[in-house]
C-alpha atoms as a PDB file:
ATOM      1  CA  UNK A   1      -1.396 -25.080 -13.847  1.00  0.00           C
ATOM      2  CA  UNK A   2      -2.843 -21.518 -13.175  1.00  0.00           C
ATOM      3  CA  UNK A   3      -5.956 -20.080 -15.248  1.00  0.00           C
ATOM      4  CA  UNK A   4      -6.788 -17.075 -15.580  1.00  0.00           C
ATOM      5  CA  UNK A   5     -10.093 -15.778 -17.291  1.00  0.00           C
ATOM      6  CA  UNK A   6      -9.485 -12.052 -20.258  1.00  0.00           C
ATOM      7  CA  UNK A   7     -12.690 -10.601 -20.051  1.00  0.00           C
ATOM      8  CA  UNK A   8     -13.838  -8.116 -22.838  1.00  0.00           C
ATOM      9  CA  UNK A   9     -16.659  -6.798 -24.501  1.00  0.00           C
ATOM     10  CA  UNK A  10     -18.545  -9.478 -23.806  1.00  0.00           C
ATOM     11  CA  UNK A  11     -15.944 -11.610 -25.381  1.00  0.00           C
ATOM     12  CA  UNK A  12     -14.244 -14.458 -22.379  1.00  0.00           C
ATOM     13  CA  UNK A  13     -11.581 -15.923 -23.763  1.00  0.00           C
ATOM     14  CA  UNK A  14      -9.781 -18.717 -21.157  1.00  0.00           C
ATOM     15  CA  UNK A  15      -6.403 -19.572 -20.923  1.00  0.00           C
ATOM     16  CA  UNK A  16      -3.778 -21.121 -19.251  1.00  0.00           C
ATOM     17  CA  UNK A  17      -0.283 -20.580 -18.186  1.00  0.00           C
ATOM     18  CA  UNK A  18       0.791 -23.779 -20.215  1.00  0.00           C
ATOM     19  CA  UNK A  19      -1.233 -24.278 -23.490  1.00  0.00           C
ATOM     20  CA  UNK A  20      -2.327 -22.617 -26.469  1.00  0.00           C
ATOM     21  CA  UNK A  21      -6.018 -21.300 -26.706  1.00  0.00           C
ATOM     22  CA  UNK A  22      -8.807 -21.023 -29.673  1.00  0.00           C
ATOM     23  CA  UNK A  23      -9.335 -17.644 -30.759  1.00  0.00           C
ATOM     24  CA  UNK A  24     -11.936 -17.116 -33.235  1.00  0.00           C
ATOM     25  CA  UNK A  25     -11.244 -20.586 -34.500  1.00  0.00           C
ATOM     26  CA  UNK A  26      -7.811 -21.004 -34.878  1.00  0.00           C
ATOM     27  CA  UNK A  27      -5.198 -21.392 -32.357  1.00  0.00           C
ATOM     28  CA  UNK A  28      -3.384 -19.428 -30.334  1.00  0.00           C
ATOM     29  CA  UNK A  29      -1.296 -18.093 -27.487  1.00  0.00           C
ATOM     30  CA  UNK A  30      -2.763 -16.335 -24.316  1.00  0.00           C
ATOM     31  CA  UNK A  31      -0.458 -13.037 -25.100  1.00  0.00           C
ATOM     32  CA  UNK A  32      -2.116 -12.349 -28.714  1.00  0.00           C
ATOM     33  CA  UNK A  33      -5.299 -13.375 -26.727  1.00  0.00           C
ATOM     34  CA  UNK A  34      -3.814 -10.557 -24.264  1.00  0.00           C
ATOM     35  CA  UNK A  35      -3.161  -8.346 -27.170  1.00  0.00           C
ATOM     36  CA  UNK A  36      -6.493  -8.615 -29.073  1.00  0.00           C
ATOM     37  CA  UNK A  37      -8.312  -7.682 -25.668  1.00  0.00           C
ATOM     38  CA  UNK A  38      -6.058  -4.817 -25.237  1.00  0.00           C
ATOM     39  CA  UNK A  39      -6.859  -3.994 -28.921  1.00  0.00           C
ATOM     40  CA  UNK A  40     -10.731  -4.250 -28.987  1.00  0.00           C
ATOM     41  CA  UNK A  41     -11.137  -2.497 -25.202  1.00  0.00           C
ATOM     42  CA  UNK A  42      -9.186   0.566 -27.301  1.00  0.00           C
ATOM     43  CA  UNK A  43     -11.331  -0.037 -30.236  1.00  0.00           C
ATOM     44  CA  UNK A  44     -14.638   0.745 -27.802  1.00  0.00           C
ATOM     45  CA  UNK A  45     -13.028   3.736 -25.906  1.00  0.00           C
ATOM     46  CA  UNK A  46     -12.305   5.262 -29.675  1.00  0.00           C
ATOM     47  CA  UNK A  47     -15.389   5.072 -30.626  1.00  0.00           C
ATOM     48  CA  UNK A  48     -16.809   6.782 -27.271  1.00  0.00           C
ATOM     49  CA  UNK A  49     -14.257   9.455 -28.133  1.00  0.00           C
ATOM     50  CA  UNK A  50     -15.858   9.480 -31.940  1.00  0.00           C
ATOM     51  CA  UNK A  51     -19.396   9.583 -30.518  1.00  0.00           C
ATOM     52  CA  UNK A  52     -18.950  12.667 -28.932  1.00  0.00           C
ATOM     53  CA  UNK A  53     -16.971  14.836 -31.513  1.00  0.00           C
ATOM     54  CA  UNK A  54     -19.929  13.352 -33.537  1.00  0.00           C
ATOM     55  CA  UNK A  55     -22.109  15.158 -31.251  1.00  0.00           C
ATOM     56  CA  UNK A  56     -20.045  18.398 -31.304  1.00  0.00           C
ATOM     57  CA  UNK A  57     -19.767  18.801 -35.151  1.00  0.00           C
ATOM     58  CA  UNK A  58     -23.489  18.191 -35.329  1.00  0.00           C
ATOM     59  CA  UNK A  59     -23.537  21.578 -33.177  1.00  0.00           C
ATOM     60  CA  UNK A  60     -23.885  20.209 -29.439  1.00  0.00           C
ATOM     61  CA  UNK A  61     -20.615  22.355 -28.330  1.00  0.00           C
ATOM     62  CA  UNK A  62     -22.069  23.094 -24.801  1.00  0.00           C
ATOM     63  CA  UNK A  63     -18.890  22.921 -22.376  1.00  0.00           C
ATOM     64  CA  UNK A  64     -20.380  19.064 -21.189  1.00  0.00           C
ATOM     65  CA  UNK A  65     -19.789  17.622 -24.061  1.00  0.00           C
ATOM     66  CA  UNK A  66     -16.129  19.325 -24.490  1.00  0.00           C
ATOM     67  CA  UNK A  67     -15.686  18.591 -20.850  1.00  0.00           C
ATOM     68  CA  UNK A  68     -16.530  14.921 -21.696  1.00  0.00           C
ATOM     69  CA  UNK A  69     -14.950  14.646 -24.564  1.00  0.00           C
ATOM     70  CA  UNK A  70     -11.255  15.779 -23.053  1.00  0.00           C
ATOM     71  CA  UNK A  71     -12.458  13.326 -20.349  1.00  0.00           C
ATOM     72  CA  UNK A  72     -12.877  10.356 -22.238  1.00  0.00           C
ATOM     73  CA  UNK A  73      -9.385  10.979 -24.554  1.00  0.00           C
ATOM     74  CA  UNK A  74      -7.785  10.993 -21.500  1.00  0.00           C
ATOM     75  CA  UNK A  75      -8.791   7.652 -20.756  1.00  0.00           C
ATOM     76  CA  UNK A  76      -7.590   6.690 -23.896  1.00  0.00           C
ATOM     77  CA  UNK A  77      -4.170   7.809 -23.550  1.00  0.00           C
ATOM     78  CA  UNK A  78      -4.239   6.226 -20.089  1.00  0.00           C
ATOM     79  CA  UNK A  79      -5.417   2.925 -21.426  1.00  0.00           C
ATOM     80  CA  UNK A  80      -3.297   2.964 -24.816  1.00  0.00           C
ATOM     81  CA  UNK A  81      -0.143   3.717 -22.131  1.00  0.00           C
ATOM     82  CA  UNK A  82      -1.232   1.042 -20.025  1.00  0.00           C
ATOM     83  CA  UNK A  83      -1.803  -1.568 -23.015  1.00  0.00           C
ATOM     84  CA  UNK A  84       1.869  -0.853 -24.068  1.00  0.00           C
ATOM     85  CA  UNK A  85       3.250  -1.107 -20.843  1.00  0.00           C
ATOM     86  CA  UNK A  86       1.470  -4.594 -19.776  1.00  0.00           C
ATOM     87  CA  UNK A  87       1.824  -5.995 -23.609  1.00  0.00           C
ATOM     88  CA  UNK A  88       5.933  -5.106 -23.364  1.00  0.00           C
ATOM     89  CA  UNK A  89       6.097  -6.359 -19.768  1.00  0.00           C
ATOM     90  CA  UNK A  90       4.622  -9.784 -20.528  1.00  0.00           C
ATOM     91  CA  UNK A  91       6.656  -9.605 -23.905  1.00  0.00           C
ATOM     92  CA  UNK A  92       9.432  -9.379 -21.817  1.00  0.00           C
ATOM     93  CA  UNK A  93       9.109 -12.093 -19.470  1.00  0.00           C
ATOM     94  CA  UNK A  94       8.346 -14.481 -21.753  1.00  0.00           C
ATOM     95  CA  UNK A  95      11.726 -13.610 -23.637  1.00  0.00           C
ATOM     96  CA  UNK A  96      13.409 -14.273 -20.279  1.00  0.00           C
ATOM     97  CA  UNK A  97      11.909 -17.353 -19.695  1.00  0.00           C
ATOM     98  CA  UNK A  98      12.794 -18.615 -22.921  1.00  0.00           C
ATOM     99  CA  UNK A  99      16.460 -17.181 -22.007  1.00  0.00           C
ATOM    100  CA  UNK A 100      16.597 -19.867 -19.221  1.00  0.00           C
ATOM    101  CA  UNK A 101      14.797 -22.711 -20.947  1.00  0.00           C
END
């Protein structure tokens, strides 16, 4: 049986190739425990992207804070395309597995 640890904002949740896991009480599977990490690591990069156009409507425009702000949307779109792609992948394989099964 492999385990594997989903680390996020200070949230570990365990799980295990096999069995079901507790999420916030109630039960269930490590790919919505993969989704929900997914889902709150974008939830903390959008609100580092709302932080700073915070900062530029309340009139810090200085080309850092632009230059940051392009920066960190970038990540997002990296991480949002990244999210889909893993999330589908797994989604995927598991489909395929239960093909065989």
């Amino acid at each position: 049986m492999t385990t594997a640890n989903f680390q996020n904002v200070g949230t570990a949740v365990q799980t295990t190739a096999t069995a079901n896991v507790t999420n916030s009480g109630r039960q269930s599977t490590w790919y919505e425990a993969l989704a929900k990490a997914w889902g709150q690591s974008l939830d903390g990069q959008a609100g580092q992207i709302e932080s700073l156009a915070q900062q530029i409507n309340g009139g810090d425009d200085k080309p850092s804070t632009l230059t940051m702000l392009t920066a960190e949307s970038s990540k997002m779109q990296f991480m949002a395309t990244s999210s889909a792609s893993s999330i589908n992948a797994v989604g995927s394989s598991l489909e395929t597995m239960a093909r065989k099964n």
